[in-house]
Structure formats: structure tokens, C-alpha cells
PDB file of N, CA and C in Angstrom:
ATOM      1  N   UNK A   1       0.820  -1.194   0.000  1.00  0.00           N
ATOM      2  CA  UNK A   1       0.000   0.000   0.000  1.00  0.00           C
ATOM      3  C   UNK A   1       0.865   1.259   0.000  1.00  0.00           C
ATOM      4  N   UNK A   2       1.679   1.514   0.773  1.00  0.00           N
ATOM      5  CA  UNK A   2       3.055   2.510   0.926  1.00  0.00           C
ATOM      6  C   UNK A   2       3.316   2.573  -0.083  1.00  0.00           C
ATOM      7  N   UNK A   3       3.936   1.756  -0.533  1.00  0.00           N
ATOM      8  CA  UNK A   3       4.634   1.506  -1.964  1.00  0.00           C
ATOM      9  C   UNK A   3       3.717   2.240  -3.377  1.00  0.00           C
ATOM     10  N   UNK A   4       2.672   2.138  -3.136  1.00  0.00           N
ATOM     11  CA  UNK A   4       1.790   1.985  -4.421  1.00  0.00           C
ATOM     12  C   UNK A   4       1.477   3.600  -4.422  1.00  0.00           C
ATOM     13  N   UNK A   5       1.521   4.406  -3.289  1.00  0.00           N
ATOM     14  CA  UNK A   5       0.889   5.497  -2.563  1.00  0.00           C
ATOM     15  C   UNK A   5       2.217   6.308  -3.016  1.00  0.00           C
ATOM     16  N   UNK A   6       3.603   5.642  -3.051  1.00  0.00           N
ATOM     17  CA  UNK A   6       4.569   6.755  -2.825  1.00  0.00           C
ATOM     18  C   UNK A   6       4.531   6.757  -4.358  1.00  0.00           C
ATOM     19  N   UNK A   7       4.625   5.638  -5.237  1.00  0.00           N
ATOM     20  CA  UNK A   7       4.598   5.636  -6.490  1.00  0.00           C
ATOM     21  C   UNK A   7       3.072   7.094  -7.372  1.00  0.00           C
ATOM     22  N   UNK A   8       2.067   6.782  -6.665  1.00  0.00           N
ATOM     23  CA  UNK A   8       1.180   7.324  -7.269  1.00  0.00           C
ATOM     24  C   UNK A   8       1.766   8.961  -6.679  1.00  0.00           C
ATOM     25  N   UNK A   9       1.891   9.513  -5.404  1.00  0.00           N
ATOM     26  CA  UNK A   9       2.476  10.714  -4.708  1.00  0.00           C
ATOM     27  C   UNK A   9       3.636  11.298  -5.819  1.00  0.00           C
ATOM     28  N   UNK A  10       4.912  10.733  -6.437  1.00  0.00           N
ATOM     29  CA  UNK A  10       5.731  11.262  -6.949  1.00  0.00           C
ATOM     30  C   UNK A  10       5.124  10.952  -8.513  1.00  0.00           C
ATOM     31  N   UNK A  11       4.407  10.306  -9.016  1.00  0.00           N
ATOM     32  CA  UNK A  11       4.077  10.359 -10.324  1.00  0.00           C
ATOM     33  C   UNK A  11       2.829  11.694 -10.604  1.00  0.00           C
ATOM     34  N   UNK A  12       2.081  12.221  -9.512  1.00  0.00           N
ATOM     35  CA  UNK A  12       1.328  13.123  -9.787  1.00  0.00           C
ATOM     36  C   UNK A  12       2.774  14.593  -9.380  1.00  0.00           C
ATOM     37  N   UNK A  13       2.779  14.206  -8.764  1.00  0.00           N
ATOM     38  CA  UNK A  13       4.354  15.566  -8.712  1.00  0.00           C
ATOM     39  C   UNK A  13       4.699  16.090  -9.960  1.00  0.00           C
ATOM     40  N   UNK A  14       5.960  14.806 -10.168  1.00  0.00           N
ATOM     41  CA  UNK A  14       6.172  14.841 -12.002  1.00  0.00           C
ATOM     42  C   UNK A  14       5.171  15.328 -12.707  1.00  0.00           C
ATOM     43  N   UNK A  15       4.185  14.833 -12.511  1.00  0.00           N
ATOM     44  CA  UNK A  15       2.917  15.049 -13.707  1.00  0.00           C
ATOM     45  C   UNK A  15       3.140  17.057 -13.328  1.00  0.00           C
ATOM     46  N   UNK A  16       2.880  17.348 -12.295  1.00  0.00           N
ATOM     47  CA  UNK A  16       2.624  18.743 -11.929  1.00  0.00           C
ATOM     48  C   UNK A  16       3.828  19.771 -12.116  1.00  0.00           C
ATOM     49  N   UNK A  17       5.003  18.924 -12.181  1.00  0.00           N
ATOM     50  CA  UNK A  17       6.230  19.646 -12.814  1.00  0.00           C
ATOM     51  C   UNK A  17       6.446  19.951 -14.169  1.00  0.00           C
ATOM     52  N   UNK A  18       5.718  19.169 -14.957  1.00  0.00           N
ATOM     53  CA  UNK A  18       5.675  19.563 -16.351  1.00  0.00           C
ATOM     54  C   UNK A  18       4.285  19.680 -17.124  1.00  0.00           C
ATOM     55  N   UNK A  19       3.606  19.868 -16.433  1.00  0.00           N
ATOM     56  CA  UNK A  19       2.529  20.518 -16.836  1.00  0.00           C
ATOM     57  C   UNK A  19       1.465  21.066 -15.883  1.00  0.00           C
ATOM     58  N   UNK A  20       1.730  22.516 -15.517  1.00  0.00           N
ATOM     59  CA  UNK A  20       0.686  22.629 -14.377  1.00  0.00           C
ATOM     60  C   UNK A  20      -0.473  22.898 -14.596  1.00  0.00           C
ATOM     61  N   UNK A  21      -1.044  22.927 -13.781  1.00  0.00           N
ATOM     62  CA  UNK A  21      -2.577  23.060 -13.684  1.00  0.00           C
ATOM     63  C   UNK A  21      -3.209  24.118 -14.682  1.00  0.00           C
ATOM     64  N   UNK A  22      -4.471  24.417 -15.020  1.00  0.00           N
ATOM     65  CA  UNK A  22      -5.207  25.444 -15.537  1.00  0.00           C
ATOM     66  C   UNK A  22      -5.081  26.632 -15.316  1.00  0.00           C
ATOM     67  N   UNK A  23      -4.526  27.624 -15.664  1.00  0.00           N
ATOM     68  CA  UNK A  23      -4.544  29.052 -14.613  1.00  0.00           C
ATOM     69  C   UNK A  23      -3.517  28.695 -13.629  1.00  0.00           C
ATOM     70  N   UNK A  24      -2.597  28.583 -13.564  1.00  0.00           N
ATOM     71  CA  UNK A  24      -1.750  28.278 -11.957  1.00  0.00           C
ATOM     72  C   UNK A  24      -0.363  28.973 -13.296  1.00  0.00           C
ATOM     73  N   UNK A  25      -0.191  29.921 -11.848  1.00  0.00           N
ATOM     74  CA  UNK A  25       1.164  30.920 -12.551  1.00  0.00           C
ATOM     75  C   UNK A  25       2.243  29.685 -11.611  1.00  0.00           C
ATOM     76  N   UNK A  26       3.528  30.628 -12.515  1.00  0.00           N
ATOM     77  CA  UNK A  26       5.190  29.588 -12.252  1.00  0.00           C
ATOM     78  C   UNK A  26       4.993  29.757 -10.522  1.00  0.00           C
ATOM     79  N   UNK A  27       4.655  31.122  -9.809  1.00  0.00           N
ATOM     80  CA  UNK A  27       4.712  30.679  -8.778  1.00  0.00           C
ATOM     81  C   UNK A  27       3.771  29.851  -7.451  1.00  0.00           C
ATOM     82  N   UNK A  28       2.891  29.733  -8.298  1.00  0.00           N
ATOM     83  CA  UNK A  28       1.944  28.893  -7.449  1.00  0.00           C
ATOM     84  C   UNK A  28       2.023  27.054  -8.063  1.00  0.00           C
ATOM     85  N   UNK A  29       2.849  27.130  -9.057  1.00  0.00           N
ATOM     86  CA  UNK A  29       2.978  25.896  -9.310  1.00  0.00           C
ATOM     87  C   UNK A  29       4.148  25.498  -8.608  1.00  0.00           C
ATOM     88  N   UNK A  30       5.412  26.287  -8.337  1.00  0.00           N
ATOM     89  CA  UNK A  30       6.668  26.130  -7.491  1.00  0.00           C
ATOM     90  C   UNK A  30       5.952  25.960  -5.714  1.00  0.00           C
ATOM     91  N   UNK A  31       4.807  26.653  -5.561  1.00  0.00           N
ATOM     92  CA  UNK A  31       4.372  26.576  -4.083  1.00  0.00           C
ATOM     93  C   UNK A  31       3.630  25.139  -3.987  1.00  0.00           C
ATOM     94  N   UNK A  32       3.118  24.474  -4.588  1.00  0.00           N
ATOM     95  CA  UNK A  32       2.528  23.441  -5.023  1.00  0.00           C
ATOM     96  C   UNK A  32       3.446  22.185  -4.669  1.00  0.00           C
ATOM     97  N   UNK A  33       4.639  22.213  -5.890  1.00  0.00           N
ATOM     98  CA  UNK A  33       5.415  21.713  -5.585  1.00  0.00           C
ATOM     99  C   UNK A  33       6.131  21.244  -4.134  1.00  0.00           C
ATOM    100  N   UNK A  34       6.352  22.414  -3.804  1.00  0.00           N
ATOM    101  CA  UNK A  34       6.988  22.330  -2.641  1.00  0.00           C
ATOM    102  C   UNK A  34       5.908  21.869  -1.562  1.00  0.00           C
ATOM    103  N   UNK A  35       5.199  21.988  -1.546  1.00  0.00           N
ATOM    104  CA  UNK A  35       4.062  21.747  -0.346  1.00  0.00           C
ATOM    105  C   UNK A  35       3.846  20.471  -0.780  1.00  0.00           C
ATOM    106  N   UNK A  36       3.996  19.859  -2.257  1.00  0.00           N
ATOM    107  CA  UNK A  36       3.598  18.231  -2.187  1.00  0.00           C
ATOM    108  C   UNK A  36       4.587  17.334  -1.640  1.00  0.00           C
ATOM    109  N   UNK A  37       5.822  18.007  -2.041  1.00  0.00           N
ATOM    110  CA  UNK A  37       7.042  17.446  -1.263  1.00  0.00           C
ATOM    111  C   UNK A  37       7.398  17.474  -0.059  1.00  0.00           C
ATOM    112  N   UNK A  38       7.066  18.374   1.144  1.00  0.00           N
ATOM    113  CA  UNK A  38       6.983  18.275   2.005  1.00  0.00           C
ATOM    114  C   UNK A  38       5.590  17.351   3.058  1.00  0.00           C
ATOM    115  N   UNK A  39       4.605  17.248   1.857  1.00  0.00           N
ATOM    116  CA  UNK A  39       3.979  16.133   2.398  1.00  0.00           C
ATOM    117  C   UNK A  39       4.031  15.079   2.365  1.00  0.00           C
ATOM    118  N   UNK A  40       4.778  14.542   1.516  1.00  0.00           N
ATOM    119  CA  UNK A  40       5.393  12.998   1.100  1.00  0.00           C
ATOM    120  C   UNK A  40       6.401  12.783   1.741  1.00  0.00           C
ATOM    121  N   UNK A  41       7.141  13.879   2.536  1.00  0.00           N
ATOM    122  CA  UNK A  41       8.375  13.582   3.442  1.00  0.00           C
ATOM    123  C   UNK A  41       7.626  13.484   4.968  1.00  0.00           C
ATOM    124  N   UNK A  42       6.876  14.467   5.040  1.00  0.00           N
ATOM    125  CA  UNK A  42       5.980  13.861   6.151  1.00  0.00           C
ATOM    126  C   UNK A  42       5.471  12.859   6.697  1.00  0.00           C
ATOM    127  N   UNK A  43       4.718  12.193   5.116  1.00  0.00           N
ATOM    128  CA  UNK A  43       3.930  10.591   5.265  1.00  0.00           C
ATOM    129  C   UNK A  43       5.144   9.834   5.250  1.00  0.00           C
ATOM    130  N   UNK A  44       6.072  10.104   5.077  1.00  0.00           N
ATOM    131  CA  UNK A  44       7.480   9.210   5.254  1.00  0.00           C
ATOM    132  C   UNK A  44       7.279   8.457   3.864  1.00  0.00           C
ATOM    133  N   UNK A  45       6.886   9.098   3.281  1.00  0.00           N
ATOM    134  CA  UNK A  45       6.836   8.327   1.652  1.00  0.00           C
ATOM    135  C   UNK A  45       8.224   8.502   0.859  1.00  0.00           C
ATOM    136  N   UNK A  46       8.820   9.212   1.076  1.00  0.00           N
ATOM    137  CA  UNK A  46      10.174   9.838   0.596  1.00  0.00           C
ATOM    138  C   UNK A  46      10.897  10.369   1.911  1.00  0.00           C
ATOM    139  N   UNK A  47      12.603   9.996   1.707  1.00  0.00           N
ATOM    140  CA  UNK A  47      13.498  10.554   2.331  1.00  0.00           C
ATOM    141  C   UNK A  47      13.876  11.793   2.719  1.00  0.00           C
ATOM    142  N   UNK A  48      14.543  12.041   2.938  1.00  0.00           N
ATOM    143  CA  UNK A  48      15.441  13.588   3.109  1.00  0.00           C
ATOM    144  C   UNK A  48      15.939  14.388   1.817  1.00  0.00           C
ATOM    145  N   UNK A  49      16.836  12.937   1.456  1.00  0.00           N
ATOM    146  CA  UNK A  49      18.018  13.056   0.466  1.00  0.00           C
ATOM    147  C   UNK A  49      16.480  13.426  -0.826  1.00  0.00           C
ATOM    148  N   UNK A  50      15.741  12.351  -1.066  1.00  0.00           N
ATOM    149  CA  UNK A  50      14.757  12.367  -1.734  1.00  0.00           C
ATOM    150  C   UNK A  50      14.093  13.756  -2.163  1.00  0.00           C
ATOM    151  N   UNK A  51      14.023  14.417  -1.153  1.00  0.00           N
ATOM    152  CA  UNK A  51      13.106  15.633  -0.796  1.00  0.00           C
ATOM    153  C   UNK A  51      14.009  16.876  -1.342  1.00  0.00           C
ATOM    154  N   UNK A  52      15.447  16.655  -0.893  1.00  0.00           N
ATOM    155  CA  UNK A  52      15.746  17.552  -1.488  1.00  0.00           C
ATOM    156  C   UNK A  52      16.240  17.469  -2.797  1.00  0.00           C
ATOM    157  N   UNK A  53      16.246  16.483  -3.220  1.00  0.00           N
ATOM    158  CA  UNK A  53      16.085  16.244  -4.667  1.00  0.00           C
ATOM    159  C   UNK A  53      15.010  16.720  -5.805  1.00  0.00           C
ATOM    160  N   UNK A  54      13.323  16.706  -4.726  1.00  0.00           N
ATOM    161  CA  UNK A  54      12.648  17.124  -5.485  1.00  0.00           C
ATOM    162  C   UNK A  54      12.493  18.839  -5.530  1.00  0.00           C
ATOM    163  N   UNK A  55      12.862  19.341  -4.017  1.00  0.00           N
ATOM    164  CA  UNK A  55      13.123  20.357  -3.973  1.00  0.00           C
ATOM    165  C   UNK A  55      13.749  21.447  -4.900  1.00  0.00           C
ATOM    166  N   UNK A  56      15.083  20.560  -5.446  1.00  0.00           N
ATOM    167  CA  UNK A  56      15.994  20.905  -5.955  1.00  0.00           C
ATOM    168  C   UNK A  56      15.547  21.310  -7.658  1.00  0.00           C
ATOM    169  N   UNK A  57      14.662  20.433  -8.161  1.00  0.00           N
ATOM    170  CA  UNK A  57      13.881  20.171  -9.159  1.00  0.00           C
ATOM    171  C   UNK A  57      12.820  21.449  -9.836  1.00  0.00           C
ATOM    172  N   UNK A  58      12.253  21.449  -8.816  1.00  0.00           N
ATOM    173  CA  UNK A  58      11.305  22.327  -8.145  1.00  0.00           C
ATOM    174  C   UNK A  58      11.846  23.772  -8.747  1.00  0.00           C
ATOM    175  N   UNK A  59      12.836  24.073  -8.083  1.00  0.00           N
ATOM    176  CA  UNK A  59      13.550  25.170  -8.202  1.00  0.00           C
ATOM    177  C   UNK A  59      14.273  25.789  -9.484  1.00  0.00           C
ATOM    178  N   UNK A  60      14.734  24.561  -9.926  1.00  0.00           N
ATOM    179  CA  UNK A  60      15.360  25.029 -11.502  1.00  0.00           C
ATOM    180  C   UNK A  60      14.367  25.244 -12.687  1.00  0.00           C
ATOM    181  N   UNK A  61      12.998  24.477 -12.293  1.00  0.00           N
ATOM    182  CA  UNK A  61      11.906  24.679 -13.093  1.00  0.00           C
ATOM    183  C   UNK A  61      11.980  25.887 -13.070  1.00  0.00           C
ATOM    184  N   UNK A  62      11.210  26.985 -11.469  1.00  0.00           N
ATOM    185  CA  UNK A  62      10.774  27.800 -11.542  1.00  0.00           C
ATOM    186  C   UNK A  62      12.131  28.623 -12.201  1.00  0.00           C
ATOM    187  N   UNK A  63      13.440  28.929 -11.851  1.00  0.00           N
ATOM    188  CA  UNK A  63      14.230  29.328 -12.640  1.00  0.00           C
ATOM    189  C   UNK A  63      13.681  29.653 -13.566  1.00  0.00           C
ATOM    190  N   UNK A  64      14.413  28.219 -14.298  1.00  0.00           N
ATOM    191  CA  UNK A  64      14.470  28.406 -16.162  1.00  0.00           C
ATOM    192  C   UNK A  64      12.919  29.093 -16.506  1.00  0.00           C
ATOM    193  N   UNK A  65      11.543  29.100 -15.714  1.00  0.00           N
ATOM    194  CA  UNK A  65      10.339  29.615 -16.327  1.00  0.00           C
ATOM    195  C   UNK A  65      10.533  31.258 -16.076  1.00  0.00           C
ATOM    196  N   UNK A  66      10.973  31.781 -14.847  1.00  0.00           N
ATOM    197  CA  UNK A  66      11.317  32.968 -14.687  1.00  0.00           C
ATOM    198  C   UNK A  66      12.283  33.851 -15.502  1.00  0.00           C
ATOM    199  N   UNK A  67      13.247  32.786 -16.106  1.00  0.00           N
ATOM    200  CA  UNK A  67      13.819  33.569 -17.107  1.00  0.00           C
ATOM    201  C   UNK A  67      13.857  33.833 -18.378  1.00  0.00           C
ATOM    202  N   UNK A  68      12.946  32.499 -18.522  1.00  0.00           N
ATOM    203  CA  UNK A  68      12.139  32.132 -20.103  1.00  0.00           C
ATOM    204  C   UNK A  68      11.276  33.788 -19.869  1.00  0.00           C
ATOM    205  N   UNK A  69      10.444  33.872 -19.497  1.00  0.00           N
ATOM    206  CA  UNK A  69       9.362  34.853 -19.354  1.00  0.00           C
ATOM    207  C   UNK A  69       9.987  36.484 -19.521  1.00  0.00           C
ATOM    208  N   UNK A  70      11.346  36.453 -18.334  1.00  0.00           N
ATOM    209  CA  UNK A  70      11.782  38.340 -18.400  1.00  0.00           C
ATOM    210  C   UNK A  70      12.579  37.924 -19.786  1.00  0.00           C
ATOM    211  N   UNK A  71      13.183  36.469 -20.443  1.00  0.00           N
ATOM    212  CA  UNK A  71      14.007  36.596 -21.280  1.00  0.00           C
ATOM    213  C   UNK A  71      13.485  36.619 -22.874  1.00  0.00           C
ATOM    214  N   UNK A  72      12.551  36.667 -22.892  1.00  0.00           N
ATOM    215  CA  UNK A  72      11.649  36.778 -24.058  1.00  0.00           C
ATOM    216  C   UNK A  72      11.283  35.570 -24.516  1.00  0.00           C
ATOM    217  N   UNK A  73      11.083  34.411 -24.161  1.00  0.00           N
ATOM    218  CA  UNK A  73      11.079  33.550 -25.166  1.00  0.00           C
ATOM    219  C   UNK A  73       9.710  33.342 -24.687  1.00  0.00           C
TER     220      UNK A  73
END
């Protein structure tokens, strides 16, 4: 059940890292992010190391979208 839960938890993540929601700007999709990841480290579904991995993820998205946007593309 864990197993199946952490699988479905980080596959809707992913899903939400590359394509967000309807209307959801870069930064409410980066707040998203982060709040799903800190709940999957909570449920002990994911590690530390894990977390900040997705964290890490998280972050270069919003980057590269923040600079896509002031950078014209």
C-alpha cells in the first residue's frame, strides 16, 4: 500500500512539474510543488536526500520559467 501510494504521490508531482494546472502561474505551481514534497516527506513516503532532490527540481523549473518569461522567449 506505501509503496503503491509513494509511487502514485511522486508520479502526480512529475505530472505537476511539467505541466501545471489550468490558470496556476510559475509561482503557485513552485508553491505546489513544494508543499507536495513536504507532504510525502511527512507521510514518510520519501526521504530527506529524496526531498531535497525534489526540492531541488522544483527550483530550476521555476528558474528556467522565470527567465524564459523576463528573457523573451
Amino acid at each position: 500500500m506505501t509503496d503503491d501510494l509513494r509511487r502514485q504521490s511522486l508520479a502526480a508531482w512529475y505530472k505537476l512539474l511539467a505541466t501545471p494546472e489550468i490558470r496556476m502561474d510559475v509561482e503557485e505551481q513552485y508553491d505546489e510543488l513544494l508543499k507536495a514534497a513536504d507532504e510525502m516527506e511527512r507521510a514518510g513516503l520519501i526521504s530527506s536526500a529524496e526531498w531535497r532532490k525534489l526540492v531541488r527540481e522544483a527550483g530550476v523549473a521555476f528558474s528556467n520559467a522565470v527567465e524564459g518569461v523576463g528573457g523573451g522567449t
